[in-house]
N, C-alpha and C. Protein backbone atom coordinates (compact mmCIF):
# COMPACT_ATOMS: atom_id res chain seq x y z
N UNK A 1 7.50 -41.83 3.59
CA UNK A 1 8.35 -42.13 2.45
C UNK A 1 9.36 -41.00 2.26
N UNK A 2 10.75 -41.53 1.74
CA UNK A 2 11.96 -40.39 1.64
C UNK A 2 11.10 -39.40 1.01
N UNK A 3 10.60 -39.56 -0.12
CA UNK A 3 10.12 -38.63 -1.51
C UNK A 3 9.71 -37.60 -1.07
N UNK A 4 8.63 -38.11 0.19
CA UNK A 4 7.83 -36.88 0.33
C UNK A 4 8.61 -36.24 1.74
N UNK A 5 8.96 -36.76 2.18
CA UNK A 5 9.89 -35.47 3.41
C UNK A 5 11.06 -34.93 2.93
N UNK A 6 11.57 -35.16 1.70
CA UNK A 6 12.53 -33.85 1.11
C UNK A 6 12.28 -33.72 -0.42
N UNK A 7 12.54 -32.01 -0.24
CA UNK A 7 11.97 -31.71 -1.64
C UNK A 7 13.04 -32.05 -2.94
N UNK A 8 12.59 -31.60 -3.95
CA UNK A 8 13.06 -31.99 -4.97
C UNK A 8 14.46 -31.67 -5.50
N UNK A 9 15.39 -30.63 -4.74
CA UNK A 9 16.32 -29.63 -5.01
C UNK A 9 17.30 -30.40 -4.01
N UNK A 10 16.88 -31.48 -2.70
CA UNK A 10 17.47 -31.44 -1.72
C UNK A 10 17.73 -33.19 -2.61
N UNK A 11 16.91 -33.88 -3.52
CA UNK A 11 17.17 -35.00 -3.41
C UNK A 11 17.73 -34.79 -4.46
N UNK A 12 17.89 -33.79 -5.55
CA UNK A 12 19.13 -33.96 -6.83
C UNK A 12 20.77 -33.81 -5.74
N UNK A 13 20.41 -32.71 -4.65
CA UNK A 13 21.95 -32.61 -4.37
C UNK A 13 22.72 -34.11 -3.52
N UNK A 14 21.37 -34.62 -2.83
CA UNK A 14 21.59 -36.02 -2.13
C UNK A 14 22.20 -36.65 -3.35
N UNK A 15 21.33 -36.79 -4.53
CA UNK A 15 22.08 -37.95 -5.79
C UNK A 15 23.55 -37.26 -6.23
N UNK A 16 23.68 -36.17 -6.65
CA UNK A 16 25.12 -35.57 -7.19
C UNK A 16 25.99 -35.74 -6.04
N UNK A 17 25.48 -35.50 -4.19
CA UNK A 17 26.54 -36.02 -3.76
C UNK A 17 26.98 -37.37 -3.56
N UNK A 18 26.59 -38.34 -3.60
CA UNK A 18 26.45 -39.61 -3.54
C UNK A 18 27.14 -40.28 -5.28
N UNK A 19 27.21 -39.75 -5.78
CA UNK A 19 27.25 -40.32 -7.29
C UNK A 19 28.89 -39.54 -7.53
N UNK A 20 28.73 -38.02 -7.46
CA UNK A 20 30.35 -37.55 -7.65
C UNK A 20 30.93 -38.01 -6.64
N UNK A 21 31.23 -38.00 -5.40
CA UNK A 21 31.79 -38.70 -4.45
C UNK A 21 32.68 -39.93 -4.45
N UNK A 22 31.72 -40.79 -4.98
CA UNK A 22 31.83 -42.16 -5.45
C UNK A 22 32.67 -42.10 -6.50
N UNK A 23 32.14 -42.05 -7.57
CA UNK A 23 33.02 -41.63 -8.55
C UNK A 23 34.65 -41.38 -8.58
N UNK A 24 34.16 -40.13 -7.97
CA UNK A 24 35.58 -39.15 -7.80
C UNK A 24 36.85 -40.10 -6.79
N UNK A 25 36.03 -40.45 -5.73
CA UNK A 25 37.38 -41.72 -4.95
C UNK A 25 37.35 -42.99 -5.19
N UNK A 26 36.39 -43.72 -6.04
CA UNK A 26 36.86 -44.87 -6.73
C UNK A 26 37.95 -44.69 -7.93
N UNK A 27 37.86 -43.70 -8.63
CA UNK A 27 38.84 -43.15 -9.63
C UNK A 27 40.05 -42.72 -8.72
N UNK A 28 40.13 -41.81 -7.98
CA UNK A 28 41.64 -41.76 -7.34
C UNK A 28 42.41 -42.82 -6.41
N UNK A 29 41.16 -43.67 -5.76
CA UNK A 29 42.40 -45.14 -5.55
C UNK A 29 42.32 -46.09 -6.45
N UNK A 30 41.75 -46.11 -7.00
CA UNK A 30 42.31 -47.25 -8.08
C UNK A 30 43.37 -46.76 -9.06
N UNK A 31 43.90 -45.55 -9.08
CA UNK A 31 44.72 -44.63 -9.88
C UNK A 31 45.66 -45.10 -9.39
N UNK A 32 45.59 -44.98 -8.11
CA UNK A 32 46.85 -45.41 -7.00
C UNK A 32 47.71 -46.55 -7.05
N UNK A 33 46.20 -47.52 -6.88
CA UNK A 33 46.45 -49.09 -6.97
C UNK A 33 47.03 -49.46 -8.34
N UNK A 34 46.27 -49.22 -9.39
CA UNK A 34 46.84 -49.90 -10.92
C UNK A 34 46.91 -48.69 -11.83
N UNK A 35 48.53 -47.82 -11.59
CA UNK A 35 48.74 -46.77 -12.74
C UNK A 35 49.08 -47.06 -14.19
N UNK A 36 48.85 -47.91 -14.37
CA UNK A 36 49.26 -48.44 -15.40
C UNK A 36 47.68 -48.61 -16.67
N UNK A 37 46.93 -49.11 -15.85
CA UNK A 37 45.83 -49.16 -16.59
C UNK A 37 44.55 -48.29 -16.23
N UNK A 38 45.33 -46.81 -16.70
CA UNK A 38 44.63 -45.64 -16.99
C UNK A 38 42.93 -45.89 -17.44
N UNK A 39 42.96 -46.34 -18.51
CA UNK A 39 41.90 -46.60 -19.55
C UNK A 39 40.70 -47.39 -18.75
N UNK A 40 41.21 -48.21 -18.64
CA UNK A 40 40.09 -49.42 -17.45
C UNK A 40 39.67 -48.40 -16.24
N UNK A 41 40.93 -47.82 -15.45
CA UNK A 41 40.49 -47.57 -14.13
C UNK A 41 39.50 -46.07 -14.52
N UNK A 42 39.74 -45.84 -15.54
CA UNK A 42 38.27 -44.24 -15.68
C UNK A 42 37.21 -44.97 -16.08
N UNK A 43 37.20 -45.89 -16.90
CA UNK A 43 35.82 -46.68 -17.27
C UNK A 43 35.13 -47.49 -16.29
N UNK A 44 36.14 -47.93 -14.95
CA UNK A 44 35.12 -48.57 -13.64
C UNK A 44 34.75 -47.20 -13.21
N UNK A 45 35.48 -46.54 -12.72
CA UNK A 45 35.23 -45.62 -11.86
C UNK A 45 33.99 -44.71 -12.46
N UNK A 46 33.91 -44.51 -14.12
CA UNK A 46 32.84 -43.30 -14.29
C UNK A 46 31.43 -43.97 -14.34
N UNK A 47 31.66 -45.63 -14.53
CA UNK A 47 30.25 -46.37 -14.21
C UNK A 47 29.96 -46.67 -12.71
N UNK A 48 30.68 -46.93 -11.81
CA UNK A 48 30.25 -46.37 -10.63
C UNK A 48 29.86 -45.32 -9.94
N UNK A 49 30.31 -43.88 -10.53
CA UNK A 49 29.92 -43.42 -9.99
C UNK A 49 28.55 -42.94 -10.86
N UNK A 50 28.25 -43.45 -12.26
CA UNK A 50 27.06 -42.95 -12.53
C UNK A 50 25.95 -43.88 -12.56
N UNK A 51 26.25 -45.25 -11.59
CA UNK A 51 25.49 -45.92 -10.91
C UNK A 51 24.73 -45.39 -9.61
N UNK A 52 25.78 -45.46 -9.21
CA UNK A 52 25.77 -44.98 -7.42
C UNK A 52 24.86 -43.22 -7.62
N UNK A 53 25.07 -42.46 -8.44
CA UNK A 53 24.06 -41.39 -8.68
C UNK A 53 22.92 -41.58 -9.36
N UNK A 54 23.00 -42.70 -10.16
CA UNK A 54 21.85 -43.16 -10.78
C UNK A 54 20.86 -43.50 -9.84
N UNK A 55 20.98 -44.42 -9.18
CA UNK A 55 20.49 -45.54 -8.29
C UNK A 55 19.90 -44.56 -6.95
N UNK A 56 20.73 -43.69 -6.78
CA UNK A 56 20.23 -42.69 -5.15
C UNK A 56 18.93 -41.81 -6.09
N UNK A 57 19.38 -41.03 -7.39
CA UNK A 57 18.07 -40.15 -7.95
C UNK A 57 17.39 -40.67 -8.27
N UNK A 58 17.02 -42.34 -8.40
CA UNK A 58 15.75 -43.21 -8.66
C UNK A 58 15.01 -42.99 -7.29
N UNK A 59 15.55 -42.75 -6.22
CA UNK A 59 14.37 -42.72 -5.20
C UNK A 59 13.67 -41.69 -5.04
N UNK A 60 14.15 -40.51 -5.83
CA UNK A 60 13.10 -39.37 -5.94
C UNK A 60 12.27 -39.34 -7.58
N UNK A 61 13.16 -39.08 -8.28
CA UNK A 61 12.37 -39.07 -10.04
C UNK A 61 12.99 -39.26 -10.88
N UNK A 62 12.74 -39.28 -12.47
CA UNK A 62 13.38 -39.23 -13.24
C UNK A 62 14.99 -38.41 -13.38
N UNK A 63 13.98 -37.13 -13.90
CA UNK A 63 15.35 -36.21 -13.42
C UNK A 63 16.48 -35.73 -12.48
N UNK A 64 16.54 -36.48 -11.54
CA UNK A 64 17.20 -36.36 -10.40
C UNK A 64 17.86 -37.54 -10.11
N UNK A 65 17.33 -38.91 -11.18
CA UNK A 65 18.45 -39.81 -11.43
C UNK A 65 18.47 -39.65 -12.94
N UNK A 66 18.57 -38.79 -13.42
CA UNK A 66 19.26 -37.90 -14.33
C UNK A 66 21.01 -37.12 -13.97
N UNK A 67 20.41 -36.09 -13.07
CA UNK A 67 21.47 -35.49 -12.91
C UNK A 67 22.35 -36.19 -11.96
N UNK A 68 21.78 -37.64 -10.90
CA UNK A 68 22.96 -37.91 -10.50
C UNK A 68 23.74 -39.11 -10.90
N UNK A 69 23.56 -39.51 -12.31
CA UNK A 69 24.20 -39.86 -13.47
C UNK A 69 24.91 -39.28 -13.95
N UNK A 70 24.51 -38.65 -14.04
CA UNK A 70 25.52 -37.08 -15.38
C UNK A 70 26.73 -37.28 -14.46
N UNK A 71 26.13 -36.23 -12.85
CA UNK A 71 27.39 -35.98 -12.09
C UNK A 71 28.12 -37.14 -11.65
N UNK A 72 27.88 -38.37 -11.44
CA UNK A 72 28.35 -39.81 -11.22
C UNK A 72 29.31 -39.59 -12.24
N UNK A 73 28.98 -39.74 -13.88
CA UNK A 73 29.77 -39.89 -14.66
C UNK A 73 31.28 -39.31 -14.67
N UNK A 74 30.83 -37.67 -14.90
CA UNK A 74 31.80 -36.49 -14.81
C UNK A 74 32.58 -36.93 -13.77
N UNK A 75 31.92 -36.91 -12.59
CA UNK A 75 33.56 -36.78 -11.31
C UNK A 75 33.87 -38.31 -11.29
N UNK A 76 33.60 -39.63 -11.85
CA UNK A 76 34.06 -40.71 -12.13
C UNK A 76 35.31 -40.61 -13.23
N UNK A 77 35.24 -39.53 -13.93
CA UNK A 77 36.22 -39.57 -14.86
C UNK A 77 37.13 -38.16 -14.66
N UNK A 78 36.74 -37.65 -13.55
CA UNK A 78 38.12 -36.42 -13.35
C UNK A 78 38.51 -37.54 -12.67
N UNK A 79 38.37 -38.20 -11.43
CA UNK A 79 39.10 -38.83 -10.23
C UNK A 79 40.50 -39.38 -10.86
N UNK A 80 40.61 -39.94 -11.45
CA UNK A 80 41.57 -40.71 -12.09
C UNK A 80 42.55 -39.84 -12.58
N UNK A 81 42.07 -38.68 -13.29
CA UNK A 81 43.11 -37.73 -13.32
C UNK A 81 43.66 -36.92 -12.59
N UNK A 82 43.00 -36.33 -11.45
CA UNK A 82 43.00 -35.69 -9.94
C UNK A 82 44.08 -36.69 -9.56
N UNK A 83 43.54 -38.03 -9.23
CA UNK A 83 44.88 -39.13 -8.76
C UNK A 83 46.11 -39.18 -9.00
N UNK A 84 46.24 -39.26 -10.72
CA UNK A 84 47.18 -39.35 -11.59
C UNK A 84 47.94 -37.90 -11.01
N UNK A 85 47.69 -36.49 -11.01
CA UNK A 85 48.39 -35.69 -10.65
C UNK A 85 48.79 -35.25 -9.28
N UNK A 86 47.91 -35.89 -8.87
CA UNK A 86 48.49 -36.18 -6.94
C UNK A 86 49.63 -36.51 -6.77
N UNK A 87 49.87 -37.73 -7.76
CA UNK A 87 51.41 -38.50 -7.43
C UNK A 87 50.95 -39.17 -6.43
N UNK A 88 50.22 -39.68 -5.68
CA UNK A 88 50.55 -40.94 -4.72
C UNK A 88 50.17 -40.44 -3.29
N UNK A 89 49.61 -38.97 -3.04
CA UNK A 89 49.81 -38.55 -1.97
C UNK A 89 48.97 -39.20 -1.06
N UNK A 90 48.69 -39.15 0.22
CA UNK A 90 48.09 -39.63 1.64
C UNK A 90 46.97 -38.87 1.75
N UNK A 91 47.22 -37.61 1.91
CA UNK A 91 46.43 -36.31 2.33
C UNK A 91 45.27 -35.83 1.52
N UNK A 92 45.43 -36.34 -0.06
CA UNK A 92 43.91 -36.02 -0.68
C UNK A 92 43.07 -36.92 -0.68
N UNK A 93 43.11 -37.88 -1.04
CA UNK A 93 41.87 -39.25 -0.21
C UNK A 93 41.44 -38.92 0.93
N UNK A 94 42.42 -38.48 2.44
CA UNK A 94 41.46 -38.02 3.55
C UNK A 94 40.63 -37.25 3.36
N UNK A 95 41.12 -36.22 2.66
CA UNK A 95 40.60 -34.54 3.54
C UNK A 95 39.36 -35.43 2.10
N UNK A 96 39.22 -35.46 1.24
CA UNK A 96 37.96 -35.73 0.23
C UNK A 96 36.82 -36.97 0.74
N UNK A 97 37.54 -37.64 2.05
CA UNK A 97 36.68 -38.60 2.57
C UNK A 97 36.06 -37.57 3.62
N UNK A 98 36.59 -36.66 4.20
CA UNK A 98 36.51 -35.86 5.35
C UNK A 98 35.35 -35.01 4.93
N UNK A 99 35.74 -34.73 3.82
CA UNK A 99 34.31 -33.42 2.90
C UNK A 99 33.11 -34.25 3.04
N UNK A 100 33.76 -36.13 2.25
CA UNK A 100 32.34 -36.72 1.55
C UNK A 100 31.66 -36.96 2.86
N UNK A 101 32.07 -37.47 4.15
CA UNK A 101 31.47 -37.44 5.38
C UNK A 101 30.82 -36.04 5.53
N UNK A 102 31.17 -34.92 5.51
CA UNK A 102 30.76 -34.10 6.27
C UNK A 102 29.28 -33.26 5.37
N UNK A 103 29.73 -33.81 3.90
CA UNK A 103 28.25 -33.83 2.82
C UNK A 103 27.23 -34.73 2.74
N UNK A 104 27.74 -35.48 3.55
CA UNK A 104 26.55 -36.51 3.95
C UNK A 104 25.67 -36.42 4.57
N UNK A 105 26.62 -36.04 6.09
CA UNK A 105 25.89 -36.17 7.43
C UNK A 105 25.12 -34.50 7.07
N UNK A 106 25.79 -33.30 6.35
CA UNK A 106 24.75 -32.30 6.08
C UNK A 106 23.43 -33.34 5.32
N UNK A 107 23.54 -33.37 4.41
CA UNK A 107 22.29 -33.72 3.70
C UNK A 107 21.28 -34.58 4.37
N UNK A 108 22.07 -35.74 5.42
CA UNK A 108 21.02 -36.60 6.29
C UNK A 108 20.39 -35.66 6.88
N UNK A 109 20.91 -34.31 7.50
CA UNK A 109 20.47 -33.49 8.32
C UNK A 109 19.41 -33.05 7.87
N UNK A 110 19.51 -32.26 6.88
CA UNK A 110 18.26 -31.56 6.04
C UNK A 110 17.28 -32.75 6.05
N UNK A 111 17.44 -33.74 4.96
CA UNK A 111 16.79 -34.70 4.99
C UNK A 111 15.69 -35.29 6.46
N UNK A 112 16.35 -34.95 7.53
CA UNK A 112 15.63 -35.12 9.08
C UNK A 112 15.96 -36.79 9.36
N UNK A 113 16.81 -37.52 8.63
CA UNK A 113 17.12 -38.49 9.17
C UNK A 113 18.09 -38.69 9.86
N UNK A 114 18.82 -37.24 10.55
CA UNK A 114 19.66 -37.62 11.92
C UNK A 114 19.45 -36.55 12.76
């Protein structure tokens, strides 16, 4: 079972990355896509991403889909503003897909599932 082959420190950072991540680039393309409706696009984006952190820290405990709620929430509701001051650019969606890949495949690592 996941639970028991990583400890407890490794599965809050699995949920905060998985939850801000999410968050954070559902809020900056949809910023992209519909600038106009500011208001809506932080309210999908900060419930996705404090789904998507919710939902990953349920497979370890309470508190750890605790904190990757919280952090879901928080970077669900910078993204949109991060976006908004981008202006439109190309280059921060990559390099932040480039990180969220490369925080992944760390954490699968630790984790021992690659």
């Amino acid at each position: 079972m996941l639970r028991d082959q990583t400890g407890f420190h490794l599965g809050m950072n699995i949920a905060m990355i998985s939850g801000g991540f999410s968050g954070f680039m559902i809020g900056i393309v949809l910023i992209d896509y519909l600038p106009f409706y500011f208001v809506w696009v932080t309210i999908i984006a900060a419930v996705a991403g404090a789904l998507t952190g919710g939902v990953n820290g349920l497979f370890y405990d309470g508190q750890t889909a605790l904190t990757g709620l919280a952090n879901g929430w928080m970077m669900g509701l910078m993204g949109p503003m991060i976006g908004a001051a981008a202006g439109g650019t190309v280059m921060l969606p990559i390099m932040l897909e480039m990180a969220y890949i490369f925080l992944s495949a760390t954490a699968l690592i630790a984790a021992g599932k690659l």
